[in-house]
PDB file of N, CA and C in Angstrom:
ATOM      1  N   UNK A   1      31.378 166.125 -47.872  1.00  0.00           N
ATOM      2  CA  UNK A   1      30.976 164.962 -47.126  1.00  0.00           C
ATOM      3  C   UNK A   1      31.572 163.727 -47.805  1.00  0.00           C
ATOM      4  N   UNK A   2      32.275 162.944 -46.954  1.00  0.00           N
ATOM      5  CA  UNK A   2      33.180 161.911 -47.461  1.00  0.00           C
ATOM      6  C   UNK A   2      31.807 160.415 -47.868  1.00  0.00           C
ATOM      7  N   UNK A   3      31.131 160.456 -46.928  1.00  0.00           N
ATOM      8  CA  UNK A   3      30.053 159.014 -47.015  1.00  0.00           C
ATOM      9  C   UNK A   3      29.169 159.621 -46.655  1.00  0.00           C
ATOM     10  N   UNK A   4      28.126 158.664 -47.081  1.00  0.00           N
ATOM     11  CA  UNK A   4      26.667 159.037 -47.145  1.00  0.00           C
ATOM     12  C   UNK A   4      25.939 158.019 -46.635  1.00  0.00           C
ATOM     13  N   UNK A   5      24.739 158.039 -45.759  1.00  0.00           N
ATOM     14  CA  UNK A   5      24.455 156.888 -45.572  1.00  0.00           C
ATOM     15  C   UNK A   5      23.499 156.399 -46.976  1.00  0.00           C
ATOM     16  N   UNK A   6      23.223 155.524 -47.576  1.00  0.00           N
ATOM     17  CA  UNK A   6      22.027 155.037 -48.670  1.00  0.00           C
ATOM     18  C   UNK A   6      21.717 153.646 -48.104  1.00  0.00           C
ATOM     19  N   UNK A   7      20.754 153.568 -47.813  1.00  0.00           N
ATOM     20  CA  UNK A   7      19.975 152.393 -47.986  1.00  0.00           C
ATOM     21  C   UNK A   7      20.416 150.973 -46.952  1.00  0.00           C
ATOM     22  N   UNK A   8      20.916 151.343 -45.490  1.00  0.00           N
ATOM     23  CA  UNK A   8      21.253 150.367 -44.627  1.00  0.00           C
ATOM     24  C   UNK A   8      22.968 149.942 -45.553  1.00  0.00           C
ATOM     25  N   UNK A   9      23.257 151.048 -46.195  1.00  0.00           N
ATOM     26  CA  UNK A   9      24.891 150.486 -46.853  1.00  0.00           C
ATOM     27  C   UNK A   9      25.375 152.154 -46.941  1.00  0.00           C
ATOM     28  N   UNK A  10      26.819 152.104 -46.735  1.00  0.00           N
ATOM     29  CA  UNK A  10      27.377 153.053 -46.758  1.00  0.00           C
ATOM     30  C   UNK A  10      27.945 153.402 -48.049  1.00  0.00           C
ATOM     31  N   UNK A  11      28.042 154.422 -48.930  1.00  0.00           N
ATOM     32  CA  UNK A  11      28.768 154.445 -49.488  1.00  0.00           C
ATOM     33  C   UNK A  11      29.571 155.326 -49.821  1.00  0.00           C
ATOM     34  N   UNK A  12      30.397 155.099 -50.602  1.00  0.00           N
ATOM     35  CA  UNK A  12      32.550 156.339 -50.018  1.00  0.00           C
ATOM     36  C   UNK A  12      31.578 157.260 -51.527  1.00  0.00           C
ATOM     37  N   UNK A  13      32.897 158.430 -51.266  1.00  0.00           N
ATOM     38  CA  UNK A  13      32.186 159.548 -52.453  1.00  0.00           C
ATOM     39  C   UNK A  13      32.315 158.890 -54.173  1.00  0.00           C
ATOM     40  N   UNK A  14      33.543 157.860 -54.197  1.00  0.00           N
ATOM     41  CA  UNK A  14      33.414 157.230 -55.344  1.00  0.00           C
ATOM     42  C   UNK A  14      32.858 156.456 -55.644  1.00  0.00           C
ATOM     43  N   UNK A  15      31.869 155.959 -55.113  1.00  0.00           N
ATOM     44  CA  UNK A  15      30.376 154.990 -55.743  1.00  0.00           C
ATOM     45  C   UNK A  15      30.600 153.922 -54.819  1.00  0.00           C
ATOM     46  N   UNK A  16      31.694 153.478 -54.379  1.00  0.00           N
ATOM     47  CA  UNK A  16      31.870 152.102 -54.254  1.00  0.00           C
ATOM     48  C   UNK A  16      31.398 152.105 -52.847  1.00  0.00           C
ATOM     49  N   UNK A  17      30.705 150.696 -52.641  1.00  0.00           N
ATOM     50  CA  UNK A  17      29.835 150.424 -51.283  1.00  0.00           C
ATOM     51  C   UNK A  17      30.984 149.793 -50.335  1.00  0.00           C
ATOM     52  N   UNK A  18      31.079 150.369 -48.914  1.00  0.00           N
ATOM     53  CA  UNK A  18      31.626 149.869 -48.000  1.00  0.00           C
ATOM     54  C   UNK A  18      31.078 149.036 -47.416  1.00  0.00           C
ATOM     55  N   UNK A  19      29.954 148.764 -46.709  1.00  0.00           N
ATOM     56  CA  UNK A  19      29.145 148.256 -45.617  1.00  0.00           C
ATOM     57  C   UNK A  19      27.760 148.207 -46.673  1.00  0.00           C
ATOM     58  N   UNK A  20      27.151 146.859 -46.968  1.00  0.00           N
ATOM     59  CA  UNK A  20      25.293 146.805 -47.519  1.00  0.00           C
ATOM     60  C   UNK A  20      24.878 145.745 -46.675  1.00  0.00           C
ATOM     61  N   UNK A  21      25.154 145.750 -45.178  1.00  0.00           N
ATOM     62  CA  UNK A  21      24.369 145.235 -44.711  1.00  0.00           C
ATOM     63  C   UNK A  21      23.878 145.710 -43.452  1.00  0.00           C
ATOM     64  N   UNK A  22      22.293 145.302 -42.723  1.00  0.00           N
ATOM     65  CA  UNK A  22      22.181 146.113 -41.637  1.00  0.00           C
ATOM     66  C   UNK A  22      22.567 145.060 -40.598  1.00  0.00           C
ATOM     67  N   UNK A  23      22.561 145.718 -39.527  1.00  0.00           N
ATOM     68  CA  UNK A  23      23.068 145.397 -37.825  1.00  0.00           C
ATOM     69  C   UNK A  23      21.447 145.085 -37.480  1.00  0.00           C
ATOM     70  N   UNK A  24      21.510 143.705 -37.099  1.00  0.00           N
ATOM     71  CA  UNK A  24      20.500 143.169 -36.436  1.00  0.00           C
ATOM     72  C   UNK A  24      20.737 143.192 -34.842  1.00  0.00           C
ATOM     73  N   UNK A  25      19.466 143.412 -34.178  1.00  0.00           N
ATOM     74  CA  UNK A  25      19.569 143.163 -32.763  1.00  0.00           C
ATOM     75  C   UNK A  25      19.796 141.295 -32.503  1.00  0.00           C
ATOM     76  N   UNK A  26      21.001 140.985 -32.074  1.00  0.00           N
ATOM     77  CA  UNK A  26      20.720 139.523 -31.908  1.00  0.00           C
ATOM     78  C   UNK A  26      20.687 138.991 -30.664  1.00  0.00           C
ATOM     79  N   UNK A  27      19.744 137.972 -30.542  1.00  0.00           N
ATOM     80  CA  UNK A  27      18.899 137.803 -28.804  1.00  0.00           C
ATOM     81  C   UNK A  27      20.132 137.631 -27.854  1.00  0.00           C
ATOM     82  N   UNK A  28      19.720 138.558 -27.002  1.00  0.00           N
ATOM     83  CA  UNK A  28      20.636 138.181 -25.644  1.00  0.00           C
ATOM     84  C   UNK A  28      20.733 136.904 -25.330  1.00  0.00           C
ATOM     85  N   UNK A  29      21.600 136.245 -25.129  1.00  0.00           N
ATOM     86  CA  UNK A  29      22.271 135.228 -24.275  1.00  0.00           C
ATOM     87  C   UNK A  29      21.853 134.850 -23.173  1.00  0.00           C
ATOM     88  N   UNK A  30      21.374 133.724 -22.671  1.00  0.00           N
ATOM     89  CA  UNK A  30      21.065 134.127 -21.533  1.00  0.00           C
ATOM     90  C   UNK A  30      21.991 134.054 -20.277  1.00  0.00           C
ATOM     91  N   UNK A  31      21.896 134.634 -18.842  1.00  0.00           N
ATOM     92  CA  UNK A  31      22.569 134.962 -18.163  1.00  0.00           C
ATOM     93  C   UNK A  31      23.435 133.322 -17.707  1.00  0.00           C
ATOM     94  N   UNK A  32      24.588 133.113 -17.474  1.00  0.00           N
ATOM     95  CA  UNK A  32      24.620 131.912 -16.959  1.00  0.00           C
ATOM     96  C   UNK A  32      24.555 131.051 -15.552  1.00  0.00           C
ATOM     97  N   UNK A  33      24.224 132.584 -14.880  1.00  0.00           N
ATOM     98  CA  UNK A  33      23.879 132.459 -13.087  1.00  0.00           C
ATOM     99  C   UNK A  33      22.347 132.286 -13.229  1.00  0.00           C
ATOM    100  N   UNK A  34      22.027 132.673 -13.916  1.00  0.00           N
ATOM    101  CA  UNK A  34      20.485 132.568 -13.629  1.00  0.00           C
ATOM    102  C   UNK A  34      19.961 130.604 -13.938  1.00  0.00           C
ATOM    103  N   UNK A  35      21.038 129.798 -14.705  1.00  0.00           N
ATOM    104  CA  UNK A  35      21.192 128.720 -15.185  1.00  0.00           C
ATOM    105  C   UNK A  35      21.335 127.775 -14.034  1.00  0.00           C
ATOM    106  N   UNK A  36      22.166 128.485 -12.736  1.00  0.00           N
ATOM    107  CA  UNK A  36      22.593 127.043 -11.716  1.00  0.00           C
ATOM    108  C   UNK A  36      21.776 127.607 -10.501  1.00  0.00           C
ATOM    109  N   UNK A  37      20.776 127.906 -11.029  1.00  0.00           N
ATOM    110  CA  UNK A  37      19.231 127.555 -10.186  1.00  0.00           C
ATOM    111  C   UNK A  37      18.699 126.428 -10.077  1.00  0.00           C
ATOM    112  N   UNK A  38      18.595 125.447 -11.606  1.00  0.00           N
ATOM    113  CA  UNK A  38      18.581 124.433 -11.975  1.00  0.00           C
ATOM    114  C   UNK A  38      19.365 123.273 -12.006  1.00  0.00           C
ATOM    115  N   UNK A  39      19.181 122.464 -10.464  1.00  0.00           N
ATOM    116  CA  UNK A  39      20.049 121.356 -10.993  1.00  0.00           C
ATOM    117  C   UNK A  39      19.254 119.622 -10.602  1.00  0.00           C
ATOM    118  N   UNK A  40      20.347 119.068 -11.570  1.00  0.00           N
ATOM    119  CA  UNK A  40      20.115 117.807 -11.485  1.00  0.00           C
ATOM    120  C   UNK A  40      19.219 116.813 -10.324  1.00  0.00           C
ATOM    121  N   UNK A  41      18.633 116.547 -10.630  1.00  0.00           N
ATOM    122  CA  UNK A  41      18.240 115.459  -9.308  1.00  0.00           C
ATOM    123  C   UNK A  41      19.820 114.096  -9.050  1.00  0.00           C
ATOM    124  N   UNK A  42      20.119 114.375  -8.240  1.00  0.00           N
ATOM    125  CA  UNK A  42      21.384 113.323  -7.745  1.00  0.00           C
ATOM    126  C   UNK A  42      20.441 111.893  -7.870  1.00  0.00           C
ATOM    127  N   UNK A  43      21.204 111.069  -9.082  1.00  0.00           N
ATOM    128  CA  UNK A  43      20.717 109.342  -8.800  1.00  0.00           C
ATOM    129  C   UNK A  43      21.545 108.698  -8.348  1.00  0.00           C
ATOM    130  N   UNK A  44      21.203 107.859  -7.205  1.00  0.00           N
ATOM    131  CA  UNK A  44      22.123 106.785  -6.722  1.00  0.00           C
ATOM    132  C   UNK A  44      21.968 105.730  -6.732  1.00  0.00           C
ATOM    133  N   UNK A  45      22.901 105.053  -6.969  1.00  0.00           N
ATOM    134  CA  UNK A  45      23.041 103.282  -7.672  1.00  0.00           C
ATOM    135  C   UNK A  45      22.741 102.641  -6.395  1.00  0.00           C
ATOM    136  N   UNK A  46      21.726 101.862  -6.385  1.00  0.00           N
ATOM    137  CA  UNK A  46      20.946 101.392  -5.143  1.00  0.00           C
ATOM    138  C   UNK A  46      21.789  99.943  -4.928  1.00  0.00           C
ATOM    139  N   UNK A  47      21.445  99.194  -3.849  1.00  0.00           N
ATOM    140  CA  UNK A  47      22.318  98.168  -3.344  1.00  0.00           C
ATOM    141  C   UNK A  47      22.104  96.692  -4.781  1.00  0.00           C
ATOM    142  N   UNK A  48      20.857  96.767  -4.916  1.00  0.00           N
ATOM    143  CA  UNK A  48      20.831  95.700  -6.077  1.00  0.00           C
ATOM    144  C   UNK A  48      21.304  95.974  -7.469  1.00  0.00           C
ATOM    145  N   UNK A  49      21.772  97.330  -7.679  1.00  0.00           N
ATOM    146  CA  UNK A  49      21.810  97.407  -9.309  1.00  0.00           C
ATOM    147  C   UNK A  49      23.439  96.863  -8.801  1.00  0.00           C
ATOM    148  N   UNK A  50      24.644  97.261  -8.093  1.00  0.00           N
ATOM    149  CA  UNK A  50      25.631  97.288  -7.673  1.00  0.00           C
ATOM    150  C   UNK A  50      26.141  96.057  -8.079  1.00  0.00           C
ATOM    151  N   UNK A  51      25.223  95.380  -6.987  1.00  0.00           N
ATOM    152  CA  UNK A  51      25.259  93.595  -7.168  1.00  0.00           C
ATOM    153  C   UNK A  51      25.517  92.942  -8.196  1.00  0.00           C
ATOM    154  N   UNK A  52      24.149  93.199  -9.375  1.00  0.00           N
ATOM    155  CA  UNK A  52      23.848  92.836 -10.494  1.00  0.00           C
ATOM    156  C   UNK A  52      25.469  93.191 -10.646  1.00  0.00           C
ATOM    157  N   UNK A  53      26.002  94.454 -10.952  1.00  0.00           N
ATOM    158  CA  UNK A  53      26.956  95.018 -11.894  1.00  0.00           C
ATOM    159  C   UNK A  53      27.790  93.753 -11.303  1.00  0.00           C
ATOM    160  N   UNK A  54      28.205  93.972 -10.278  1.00  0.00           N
ATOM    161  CA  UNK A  54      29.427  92.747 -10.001  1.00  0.00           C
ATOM    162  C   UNK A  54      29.459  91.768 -10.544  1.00  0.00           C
ATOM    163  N   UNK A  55      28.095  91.251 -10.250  1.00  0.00           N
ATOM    164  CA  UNK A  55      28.060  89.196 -11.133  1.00  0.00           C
ATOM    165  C   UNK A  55      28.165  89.806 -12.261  1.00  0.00           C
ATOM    166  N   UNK A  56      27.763  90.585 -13.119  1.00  0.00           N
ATOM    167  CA  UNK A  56      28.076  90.313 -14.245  1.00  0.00           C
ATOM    168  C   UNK A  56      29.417  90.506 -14.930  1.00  0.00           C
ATOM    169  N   UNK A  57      29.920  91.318 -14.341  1.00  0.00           N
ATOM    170  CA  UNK A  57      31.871  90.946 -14.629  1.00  0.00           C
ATOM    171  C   UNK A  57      32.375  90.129 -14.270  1.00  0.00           C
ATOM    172  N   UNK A  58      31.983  89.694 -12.951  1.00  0.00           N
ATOM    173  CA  UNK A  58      32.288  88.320 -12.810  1.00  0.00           C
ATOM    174  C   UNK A  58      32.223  86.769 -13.094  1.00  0.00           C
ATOM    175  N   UNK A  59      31.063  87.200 -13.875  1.00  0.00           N
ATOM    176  CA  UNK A  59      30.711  86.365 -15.726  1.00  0.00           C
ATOM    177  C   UNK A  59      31.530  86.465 -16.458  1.00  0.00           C
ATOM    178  N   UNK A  60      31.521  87.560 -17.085  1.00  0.00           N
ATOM    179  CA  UNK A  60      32.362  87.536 -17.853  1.00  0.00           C
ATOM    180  C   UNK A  60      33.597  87.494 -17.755  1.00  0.00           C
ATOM    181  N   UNK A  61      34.204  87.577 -16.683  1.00  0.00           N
ATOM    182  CA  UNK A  61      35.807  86.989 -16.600  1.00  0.00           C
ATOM    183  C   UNK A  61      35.658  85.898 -16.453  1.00  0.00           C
ATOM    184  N   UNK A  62      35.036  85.267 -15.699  1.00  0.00           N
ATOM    185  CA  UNK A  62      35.186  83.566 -15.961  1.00  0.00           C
ATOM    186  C   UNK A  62      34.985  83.260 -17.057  1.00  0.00           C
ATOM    187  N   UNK A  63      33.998  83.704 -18.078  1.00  0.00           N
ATOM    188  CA  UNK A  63      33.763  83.391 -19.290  1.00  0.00           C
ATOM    189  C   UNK A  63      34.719  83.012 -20.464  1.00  0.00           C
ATOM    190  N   UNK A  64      35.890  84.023 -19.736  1.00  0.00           N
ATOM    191  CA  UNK A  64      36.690  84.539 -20.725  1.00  0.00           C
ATOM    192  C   UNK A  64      38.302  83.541 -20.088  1.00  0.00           C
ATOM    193  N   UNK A  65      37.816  82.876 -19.146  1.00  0.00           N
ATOM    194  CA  UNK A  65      39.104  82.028 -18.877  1.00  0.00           C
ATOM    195  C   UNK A  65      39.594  81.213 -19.860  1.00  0.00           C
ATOM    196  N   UNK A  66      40.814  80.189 -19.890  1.00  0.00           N
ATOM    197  CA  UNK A  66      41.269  79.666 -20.445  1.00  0.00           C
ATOM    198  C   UNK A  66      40.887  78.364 -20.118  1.00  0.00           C
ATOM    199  N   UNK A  67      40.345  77.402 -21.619  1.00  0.00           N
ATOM    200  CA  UNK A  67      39.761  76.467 -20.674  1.00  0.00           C
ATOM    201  C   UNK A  67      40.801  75.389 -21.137  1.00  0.00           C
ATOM    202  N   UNK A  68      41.882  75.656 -21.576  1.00  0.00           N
ATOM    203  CA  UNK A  68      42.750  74.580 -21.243  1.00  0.00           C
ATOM    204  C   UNK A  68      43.981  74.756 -20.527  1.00  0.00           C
ATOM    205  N   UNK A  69      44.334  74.291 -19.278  1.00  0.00           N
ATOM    206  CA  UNK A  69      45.438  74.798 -18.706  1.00  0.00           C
ATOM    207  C   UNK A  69      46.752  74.421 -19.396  1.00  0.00           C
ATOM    208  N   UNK A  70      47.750  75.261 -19.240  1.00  0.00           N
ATOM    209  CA  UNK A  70      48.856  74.966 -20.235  1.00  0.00           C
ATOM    210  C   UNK A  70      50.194  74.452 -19.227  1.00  0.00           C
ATOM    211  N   UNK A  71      50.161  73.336 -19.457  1.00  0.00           N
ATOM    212  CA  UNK A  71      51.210  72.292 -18.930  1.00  0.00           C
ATOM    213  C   UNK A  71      52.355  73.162 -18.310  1.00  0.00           C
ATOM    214  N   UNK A  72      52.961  72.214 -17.310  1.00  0.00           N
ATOM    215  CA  UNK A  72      54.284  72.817 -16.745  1.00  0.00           C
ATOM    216  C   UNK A  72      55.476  73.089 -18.409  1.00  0.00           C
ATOM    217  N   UNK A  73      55.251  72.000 -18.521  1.00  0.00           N
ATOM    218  CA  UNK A  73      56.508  71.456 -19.922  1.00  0.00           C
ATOM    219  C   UNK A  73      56.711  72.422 -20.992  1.00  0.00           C
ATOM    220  N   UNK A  74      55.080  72.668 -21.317  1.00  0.00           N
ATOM    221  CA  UNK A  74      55.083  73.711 -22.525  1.00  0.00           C
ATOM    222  C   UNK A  74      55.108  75.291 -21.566  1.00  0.00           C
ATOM    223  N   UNK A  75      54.848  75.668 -20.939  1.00  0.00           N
ATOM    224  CA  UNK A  75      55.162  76.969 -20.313  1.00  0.00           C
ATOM    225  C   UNK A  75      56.876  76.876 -20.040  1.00  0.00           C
ATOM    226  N   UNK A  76      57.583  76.066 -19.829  1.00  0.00           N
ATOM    227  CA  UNK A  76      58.838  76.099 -19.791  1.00  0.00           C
ATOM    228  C   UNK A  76      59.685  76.324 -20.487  1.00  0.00           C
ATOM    229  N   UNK A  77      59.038  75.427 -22.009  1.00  0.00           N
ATOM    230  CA  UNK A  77      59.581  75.577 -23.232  1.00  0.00           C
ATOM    231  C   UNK A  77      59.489  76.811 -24.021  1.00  0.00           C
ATOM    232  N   UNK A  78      57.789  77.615 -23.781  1.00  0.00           N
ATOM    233  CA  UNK A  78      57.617  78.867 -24.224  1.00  0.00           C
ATOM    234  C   UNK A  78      58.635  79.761 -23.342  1.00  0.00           C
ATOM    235  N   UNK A  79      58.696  79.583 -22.160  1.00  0.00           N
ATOM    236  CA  UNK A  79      59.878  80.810 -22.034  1.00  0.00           C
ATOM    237  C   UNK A  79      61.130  80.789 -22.360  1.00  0.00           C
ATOM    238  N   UNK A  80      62.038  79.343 -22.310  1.00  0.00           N
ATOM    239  CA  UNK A  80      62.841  78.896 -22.619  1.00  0.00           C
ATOM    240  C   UNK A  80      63.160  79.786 -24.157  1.00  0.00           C
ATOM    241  N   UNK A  81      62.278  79.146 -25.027  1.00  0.00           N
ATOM    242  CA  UNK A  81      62.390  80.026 -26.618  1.00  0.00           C
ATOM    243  C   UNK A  81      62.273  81.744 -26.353  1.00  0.00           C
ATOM    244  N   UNK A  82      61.785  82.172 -25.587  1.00  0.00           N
ATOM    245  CA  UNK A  82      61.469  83.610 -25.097  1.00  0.00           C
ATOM    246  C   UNK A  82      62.964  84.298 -25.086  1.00  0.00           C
ATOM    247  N   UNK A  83      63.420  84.032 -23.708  1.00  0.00           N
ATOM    248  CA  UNK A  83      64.864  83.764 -23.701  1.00  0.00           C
ATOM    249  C   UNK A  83      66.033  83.631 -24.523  1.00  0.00           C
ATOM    250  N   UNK A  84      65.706  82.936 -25.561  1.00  0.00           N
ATOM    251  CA  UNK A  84      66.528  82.272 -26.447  1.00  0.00           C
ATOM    252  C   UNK A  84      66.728  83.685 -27.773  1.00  0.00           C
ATOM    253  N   UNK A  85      65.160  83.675 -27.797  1.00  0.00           N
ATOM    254  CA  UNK A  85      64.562  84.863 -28.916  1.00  0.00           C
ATOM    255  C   UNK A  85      65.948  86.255 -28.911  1.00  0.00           C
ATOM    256  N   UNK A  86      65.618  86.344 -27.031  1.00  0.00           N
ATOM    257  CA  UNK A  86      65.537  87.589 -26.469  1.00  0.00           C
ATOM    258  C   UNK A  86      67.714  87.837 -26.968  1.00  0.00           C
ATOM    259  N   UNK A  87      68.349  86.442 -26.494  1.00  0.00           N
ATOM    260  CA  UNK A  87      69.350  86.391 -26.657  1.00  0.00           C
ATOM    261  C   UNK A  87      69.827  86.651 -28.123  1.00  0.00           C
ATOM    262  N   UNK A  88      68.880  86.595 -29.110  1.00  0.00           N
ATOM    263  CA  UNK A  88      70.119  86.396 -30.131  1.00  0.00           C
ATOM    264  C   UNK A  88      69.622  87.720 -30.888  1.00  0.00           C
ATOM    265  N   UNK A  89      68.579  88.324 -30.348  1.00  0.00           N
ATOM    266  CA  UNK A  89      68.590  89.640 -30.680  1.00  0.00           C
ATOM    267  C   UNK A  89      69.273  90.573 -30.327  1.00  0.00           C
ATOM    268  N   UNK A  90      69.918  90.267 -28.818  1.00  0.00           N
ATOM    269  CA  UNK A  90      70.772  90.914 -28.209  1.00  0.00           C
ATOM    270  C   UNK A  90      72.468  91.111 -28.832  1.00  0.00           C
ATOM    271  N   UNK A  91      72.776  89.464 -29.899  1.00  0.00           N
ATOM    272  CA  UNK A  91      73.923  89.524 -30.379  1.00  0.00           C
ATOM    273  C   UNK A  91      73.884  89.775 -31.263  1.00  0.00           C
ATOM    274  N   UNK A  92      72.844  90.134 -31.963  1.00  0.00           N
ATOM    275  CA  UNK A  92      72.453  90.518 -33.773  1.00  0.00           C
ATOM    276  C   UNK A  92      72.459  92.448 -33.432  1.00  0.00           C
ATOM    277  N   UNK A  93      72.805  92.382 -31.960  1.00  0.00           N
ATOM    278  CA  UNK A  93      72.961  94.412 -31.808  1.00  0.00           C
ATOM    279  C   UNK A  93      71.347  95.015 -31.929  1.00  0.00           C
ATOM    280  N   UNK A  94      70.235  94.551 -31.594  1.00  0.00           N
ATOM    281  CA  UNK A  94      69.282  95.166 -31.612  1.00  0.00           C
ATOM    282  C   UNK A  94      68.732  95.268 -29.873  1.00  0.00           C
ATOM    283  N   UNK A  95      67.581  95.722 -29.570  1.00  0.00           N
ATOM    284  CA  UNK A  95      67.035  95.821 -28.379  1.00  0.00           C
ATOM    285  C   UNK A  95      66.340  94.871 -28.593  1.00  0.00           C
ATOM    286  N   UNK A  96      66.083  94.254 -26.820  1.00  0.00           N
ATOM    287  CA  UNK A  96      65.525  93.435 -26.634  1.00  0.00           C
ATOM    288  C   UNK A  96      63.644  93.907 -26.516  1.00  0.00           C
ATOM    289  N   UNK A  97      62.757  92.562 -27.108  1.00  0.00           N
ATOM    290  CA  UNK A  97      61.382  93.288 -26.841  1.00  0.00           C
ATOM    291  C   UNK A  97      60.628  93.855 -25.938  1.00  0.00           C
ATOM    292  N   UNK A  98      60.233  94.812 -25.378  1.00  0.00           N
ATOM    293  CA  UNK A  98      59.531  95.061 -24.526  1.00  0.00           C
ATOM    294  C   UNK A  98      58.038  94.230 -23.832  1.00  0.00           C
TER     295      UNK A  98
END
């Protein structure tokens, strides 16, 4: 006889233990059809929460405006230099910025 069982561990004819541990029953799983029996109650966003949601982005983008408008002159000049930027990167052999 090559193995023997001893003691929930197996062991080979030369002493040495293969297996010292036992096999537990471990709890079934439960089924996952038996699971979508159960569902959610559907909530729906009623006409006033909606509302609310709107004004309040619409707060906050106004909030977030610019409260000084920026002149014809200086928007001209910022692109003007934009342009300018864009050009001499172009002759220095690099790509222009994205």
């Amino acid at each position: 006889m090559l193995a023997r069982d001893v003691r929930a561990g197996i062991r080979h004819r030369n002493g040495t233990t293969l297996m010292n541990r036992t096999l537990t029953n471990a709890p079934v799983r439960p089924d996952p059809h038996t699971q979508l029996a159960y569902k959610r109650p559907v909530r729906r966003v009623n006409t006033l929460d909606r509302l609310a949601l709107h004004l309040g982005v619409a707060l906050i983008k106004w909030g977030r405006r610019p409260l000084a408008v920026e002149s014809r002159e200086r928007r001209a000049n910022r692109i003007e230099q934009h342009l300018a930027r864009v050009e001499r990167e172009r002759a220095d052999g690099h790509d222009a910025p994205r």
